[in-house]
C-alpha atoms as a PDB file:
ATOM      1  CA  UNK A   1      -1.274  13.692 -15.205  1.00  0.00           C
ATOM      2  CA  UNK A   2      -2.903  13.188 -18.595  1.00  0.00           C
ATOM      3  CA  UNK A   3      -4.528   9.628 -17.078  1.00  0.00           C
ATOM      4  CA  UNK A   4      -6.398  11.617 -14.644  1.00  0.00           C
ATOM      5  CA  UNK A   5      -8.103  14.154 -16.832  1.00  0.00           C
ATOM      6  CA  UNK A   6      -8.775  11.165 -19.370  1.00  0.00           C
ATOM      7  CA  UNK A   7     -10.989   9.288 -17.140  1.00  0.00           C
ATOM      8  CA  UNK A   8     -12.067  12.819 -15.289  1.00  0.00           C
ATOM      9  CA  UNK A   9     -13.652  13.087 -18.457  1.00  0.00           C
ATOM     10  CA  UNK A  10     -15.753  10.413 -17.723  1.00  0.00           C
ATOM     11  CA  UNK A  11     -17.653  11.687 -15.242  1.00  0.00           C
ATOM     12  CA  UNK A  12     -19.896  13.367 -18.183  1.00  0.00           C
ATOM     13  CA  UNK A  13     -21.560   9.716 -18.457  1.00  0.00           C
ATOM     14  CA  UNK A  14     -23.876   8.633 -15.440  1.00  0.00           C
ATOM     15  CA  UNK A  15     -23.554   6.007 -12.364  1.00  0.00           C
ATOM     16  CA  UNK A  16     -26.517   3.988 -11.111  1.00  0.00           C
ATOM     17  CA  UNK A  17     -26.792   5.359  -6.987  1.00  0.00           C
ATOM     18  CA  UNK A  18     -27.240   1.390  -6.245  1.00  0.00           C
ATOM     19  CA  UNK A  19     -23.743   0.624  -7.647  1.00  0.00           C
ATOM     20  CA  UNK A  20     -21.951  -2.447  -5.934  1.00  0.00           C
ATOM     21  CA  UNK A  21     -18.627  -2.386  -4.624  1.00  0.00           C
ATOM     22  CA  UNK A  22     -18.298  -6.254  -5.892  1.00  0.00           C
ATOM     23  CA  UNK A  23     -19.787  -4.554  -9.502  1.00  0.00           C
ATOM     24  CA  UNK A  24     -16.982  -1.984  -9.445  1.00  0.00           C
ATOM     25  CA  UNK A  25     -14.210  -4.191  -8.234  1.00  0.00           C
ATOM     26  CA  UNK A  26     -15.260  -6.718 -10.734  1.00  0.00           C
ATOM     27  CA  UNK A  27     -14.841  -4.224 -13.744  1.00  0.00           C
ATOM     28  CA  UNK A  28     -11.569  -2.906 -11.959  1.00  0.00           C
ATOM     29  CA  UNK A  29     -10.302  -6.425 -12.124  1.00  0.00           C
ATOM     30  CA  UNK A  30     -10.972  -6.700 -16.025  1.00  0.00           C
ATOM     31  CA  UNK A  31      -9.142  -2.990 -16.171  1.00  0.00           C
ATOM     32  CA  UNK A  32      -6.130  -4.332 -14.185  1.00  0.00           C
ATOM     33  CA  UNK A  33      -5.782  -7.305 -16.271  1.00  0.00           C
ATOM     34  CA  UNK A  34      -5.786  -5.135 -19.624  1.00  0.00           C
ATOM     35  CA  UNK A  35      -3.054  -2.662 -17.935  1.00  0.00           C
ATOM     36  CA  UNK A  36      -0.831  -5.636 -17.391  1.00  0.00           C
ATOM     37  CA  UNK A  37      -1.107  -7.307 -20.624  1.00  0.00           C
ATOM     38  CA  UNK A  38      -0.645  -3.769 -22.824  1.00  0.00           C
ATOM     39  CA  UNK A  39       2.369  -3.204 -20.578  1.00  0.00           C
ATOM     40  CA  UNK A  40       4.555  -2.841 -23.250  1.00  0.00           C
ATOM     41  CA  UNK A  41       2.342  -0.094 -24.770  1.00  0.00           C
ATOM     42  CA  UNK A  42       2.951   3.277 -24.161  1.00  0.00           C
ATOM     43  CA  UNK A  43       0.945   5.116 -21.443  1.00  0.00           C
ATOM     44  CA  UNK A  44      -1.620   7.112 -23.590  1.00  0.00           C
ATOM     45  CA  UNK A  45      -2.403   4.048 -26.055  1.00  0.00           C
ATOM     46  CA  UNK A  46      -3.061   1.766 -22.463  1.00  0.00           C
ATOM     47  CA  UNK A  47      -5.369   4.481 -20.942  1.00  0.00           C
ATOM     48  CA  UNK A  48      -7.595   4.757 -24.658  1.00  0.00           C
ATOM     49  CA  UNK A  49      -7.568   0.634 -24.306  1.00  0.00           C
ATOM     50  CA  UNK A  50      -9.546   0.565 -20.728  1.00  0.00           C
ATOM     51  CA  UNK A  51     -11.768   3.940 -21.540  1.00  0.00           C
ATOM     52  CA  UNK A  52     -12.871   2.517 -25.047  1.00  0.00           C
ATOM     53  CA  UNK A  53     -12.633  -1.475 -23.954  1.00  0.00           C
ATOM     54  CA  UNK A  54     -14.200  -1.088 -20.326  1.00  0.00           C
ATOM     55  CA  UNK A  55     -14.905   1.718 -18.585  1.00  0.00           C
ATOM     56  CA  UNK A  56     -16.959   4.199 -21.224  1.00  0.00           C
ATOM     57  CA  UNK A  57     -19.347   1.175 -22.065  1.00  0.00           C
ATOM     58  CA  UNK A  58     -20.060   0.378 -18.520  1.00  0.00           C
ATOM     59  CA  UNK A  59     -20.820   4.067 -17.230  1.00  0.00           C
ATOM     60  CA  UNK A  60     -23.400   4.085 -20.149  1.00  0.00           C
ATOM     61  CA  UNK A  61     -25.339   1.621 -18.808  1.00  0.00           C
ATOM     62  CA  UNK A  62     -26.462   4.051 -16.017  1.00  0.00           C
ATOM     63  CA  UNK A  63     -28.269   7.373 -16.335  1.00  0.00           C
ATOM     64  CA  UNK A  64     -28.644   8.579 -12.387  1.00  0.00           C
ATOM     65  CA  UNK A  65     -26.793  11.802 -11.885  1.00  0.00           C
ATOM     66  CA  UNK A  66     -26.595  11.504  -7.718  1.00  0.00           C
ATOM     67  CA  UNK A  67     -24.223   9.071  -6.935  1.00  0.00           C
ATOM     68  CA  UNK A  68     -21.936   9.852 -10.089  1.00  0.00           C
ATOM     69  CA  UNK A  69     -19.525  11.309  -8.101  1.00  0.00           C
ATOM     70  CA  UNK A  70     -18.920   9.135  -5.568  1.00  0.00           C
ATOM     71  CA  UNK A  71     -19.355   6.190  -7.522  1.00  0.00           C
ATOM     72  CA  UNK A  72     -16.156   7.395 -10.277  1.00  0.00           C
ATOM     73  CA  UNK A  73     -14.177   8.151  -7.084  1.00  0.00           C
ATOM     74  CA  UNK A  74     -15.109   4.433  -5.869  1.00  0.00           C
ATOM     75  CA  UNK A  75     -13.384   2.999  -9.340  1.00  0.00           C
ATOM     76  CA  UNK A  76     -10.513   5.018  -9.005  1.00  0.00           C
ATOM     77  CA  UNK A  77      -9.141   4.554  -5.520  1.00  0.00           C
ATOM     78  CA  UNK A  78      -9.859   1.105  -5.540  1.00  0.00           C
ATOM     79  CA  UNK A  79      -8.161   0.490  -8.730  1.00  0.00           C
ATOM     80  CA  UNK A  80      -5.272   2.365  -6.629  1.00  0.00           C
ATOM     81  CA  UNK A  81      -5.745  -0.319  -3.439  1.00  0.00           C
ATOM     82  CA  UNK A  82      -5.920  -3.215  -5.819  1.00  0.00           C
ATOM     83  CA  UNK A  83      -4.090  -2.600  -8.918  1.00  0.00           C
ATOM     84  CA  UNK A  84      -0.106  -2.043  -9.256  1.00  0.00           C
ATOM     85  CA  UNK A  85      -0.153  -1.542 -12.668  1.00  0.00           C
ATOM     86  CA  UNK A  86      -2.940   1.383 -12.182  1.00  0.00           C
ATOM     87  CA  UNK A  87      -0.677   3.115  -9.602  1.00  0.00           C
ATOM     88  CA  UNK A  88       2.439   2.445 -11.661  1.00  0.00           C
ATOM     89  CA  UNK A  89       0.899   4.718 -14.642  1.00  0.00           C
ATOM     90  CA  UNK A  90       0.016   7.080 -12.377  1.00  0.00           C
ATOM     91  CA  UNK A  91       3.461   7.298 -10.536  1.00  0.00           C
ATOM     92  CA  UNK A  92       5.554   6.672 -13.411  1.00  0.00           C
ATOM     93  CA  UNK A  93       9.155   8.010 -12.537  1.00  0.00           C
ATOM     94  CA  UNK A  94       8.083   8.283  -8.848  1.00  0.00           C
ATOM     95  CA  UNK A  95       9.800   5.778  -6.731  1.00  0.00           C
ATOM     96  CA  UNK A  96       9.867   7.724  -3.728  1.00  0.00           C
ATOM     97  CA  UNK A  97       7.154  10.410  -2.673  1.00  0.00           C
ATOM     98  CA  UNK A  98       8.199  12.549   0.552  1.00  0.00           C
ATOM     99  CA  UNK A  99       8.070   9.756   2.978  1.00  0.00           C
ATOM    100  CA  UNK A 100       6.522   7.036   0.924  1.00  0.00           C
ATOM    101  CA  UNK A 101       9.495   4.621  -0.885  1.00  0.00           C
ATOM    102  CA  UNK A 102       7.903   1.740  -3.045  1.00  0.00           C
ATOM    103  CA  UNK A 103      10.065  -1.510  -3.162  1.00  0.00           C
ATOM    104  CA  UNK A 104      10.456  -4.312  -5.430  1.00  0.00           C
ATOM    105  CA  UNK A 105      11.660  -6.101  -2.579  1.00  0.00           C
ATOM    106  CA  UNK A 106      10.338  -7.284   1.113  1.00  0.00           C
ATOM    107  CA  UNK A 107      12.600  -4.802   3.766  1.00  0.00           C
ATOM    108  CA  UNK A 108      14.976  -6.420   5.911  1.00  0.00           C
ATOM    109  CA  UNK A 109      13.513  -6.217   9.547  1.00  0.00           C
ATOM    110  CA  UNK A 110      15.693  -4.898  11.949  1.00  0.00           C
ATOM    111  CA  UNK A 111      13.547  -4.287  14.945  1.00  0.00           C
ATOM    112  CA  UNK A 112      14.719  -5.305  18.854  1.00  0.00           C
ATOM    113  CA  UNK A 113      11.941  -6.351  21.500  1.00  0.00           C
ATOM    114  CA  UNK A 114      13.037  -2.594  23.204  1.00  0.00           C
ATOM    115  CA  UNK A 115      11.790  -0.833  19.886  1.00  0.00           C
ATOM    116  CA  UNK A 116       8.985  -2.728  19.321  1.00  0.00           C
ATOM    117  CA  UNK A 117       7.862  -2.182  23.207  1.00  0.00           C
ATOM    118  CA  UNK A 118       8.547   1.709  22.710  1.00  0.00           C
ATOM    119  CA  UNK A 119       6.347   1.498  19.586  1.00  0.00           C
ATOM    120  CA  UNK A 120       3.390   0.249  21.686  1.00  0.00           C
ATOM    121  CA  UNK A 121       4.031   2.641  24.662  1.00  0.00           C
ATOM    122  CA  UNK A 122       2.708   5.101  22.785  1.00  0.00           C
ATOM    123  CA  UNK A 123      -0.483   6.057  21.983  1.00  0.00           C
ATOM    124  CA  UNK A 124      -0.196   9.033  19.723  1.00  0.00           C
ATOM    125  CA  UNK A 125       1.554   9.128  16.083  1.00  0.00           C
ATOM    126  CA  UNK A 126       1.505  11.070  12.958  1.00  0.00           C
ATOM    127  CA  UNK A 127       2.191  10.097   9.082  1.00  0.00           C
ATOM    128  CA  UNK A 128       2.715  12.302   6.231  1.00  0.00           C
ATOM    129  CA  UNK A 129       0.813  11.270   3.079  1.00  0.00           C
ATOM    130  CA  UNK A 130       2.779  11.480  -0.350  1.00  0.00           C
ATOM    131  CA  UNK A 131       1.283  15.026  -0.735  1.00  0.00           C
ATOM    132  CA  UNK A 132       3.168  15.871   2.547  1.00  0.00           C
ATOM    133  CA  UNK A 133      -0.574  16.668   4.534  1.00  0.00           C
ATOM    134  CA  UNK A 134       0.245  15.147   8.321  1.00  0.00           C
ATOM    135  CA  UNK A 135      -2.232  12.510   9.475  1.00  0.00           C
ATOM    136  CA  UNK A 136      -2.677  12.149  13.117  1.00  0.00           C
ATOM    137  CA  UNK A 137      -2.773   8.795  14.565  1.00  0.00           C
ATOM    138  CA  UNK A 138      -4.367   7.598  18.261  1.00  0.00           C
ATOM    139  CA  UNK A 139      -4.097   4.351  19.016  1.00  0.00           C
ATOM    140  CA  UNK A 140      -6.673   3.518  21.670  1.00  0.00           C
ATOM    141  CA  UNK A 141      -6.842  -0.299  22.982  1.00  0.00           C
ATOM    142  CA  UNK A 142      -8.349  -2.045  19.946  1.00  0.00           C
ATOM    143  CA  UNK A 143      -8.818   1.100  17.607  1.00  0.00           C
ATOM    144  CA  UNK A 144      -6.686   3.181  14.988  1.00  0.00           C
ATOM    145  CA  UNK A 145      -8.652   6.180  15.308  1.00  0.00           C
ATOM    146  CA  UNK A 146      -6.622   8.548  11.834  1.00  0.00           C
ATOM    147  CA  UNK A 147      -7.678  12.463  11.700  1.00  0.00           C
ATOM    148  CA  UNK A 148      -7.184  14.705   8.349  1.00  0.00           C
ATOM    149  CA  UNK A 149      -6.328  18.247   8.097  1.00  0.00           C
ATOM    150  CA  UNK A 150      -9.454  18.669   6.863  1.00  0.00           C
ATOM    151  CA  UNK A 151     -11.165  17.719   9.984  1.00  0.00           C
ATOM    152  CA  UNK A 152     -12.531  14.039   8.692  1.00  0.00           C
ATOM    153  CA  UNK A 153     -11.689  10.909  10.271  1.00  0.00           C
ATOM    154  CA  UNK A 154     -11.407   7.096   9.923  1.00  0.00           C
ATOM    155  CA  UNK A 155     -11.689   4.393  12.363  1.00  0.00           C
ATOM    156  CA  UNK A 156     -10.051   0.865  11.886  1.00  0.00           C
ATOM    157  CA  UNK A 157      -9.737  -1.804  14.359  1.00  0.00           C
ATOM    158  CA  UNK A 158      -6.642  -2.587  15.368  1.00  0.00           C
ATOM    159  CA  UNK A 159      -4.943  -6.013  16.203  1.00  0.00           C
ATOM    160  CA  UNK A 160      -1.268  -6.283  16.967  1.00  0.00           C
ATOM    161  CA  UNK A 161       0.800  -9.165  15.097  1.00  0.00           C
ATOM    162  CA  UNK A 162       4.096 -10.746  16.002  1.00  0.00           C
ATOM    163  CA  UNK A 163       7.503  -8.959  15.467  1.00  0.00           C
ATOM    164  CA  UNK A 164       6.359  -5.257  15.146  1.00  0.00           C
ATOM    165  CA  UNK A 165       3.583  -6.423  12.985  1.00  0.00           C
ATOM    166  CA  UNK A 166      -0.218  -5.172  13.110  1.00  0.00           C
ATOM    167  CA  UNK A 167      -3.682  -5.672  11.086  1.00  0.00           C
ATOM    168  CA  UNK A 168      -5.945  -2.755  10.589  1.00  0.00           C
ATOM    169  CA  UNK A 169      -9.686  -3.538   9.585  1.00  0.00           C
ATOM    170  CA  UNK A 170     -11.882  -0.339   8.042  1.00  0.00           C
ATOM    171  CA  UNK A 171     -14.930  -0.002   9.794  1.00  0.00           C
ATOM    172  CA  UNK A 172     -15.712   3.388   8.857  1.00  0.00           C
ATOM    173  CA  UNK A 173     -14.696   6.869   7.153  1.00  0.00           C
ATOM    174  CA  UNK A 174     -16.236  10.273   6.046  1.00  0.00           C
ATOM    175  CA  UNK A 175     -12.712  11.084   4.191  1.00  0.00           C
ATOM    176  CA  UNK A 176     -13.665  11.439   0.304  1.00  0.00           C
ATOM    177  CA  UNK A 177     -10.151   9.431  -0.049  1.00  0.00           C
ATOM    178  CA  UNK A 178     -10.199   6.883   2.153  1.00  0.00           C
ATOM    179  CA  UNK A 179     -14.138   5.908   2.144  1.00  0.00           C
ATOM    180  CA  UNK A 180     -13.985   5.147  -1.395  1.00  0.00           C
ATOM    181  CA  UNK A 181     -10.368   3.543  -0.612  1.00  0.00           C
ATOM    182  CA  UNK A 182     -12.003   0.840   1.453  1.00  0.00           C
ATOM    183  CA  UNK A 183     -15.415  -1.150   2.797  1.00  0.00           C
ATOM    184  CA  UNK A 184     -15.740  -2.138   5.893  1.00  0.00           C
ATOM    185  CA  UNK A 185     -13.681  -5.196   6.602  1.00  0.00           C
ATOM    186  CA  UNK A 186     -10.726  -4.120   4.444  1.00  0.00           C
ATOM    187  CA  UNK A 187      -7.566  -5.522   6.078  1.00  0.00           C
ATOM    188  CA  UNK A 188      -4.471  -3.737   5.913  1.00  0.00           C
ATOM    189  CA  UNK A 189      -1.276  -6.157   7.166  1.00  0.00           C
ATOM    190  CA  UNK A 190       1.867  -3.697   8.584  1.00  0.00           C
ATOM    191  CA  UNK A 191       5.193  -4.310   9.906  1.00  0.00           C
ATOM    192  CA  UNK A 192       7.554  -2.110  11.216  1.00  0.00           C
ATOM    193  CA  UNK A 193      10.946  -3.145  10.060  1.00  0.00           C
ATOM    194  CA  UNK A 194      13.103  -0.494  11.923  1.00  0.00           C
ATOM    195  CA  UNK A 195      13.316   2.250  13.900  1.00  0.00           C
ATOM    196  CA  UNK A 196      15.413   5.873  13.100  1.00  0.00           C
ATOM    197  CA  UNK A 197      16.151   8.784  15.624  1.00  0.00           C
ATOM    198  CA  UNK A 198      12.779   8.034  17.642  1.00  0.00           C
ATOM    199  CA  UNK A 199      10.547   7.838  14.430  1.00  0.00           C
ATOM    200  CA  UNK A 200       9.539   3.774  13.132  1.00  0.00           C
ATOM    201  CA  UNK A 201       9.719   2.800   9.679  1.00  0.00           C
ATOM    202  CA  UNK A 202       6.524   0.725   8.277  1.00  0.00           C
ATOM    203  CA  UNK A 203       6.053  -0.807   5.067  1.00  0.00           C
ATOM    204  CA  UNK A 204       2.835  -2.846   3.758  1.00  0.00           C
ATOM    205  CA  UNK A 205       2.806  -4.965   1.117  1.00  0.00           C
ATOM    206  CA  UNK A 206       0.462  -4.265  -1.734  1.00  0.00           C
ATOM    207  CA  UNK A 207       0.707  -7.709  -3.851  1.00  0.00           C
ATOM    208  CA  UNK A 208       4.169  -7.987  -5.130  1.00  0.00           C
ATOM    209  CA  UNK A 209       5.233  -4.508  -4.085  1.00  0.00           C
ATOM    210  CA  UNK A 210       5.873  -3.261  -0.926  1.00  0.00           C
ATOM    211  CA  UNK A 211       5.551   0.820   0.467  1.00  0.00           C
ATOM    212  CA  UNK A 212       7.212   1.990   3.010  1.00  0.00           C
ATOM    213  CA  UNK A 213       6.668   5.283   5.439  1.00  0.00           C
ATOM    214  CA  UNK A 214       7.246   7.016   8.676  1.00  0.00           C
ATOM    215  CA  UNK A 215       5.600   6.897  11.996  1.00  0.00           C
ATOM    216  CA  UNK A 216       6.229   9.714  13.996  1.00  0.00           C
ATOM    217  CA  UNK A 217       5.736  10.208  17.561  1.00  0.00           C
ATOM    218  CA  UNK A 218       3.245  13.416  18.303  1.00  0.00           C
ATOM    219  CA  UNK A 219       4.870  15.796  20.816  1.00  0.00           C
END
């Protein structure tokens, strides 16, 4: 999509290697707020506004080359976790992605105490991502232990909830998505709001918009 390659282009300007997370979340917040407000604008005039306004004069404050990569991916799968109006322009028309729905609305829960037991009998799952690449998913005591087709991993902690609900807390990653996704400590709040032919239907709430996908049971 055209947003991408605008602020790929970006990467030709230069990151500081000691680049905060609380620096970069800071400037996303300033970048969120101008998305919102410009909503009414259409989607190449917005992405100019944050390049020109916020982003292109805070890369040039930096000229070290080695963490440039990592620290561009940083702004722009955070601004995913913690901006709606980010991932709106770059899902525009895309309501539903494979498996992944996103709501206006909170899901009715239709869960029994049966379902939800059979949810936590097993230890072994598997989601597809909106790309359609399978993650597997081991749940082992206290962990949430996610592997990647392309052989990375992450490791949350994981604390069941009430009513088919769970926490998971990021403590660590070496997935290029999902490291510069979260920090350790994240917290990611689930429920499962009903079950269909053996598979369980999550959704997590992301501000005032909720996502839903499948959990399926590894064989």
């Amino acid at each position: 999509m055209k947003i991408i390659y605008s602020l790929a282009l970006l990467l030709t300007i230069q990151l500081s290697q000691g680049q905060s997370v609380e620096q970069i979340d800071s400037l996303n917040t300033k970048i969120c707020n101008s998305l919102e407000e410009n909503i009414h604008l259409k989607q190449d005039v917005r992405v100019d506004i944050i390049n020109h306004k916020y982003i292109t004069p805070f890369l040039k404050k930096y000229t070290d080359t080695v963490a440039q990569k990592e620290a561009f991916d940083r702004i722009f799968f955070r601004l995913q976790k913690n901006c709606n109006a980010f991932v709106s322009l770059l899902n525009q028309d895309k309501k539903k992605q494979n498996d992944w729905v996103l709501l206006d609305k909170q899901p009715e829960i239709n869960l029994t105490k049966k379902q939800i037991q059979s949810f936590y009998s097993r230890k072994k799952y598997y989601y597809r991502e909106p790309d359609n690449d399978v993650v597997k998913v081991t749940m082992d005591k206290n962990q949430w232990i996610e592997e990647f087709n392309d052989g990375t991993f992450s490791k949350l902690r994981f604390a069941k909830g009430e009513n088919g609900s769970f926490d998971l807390y990021f403590i660590e990653s070496n997935n290029e998505t999902r490291k510069n996704l979260s920090i350790p400590g994240d917290q990611y709040h689930y429920q499962i709001f009903k079950e269909e032919d053996g598979n369980f239907i999550v959704y997590i709430q992301n501000k005032e918009v909720y996502y839903t996908f499948k959990l399926y049971p590894q064989k």
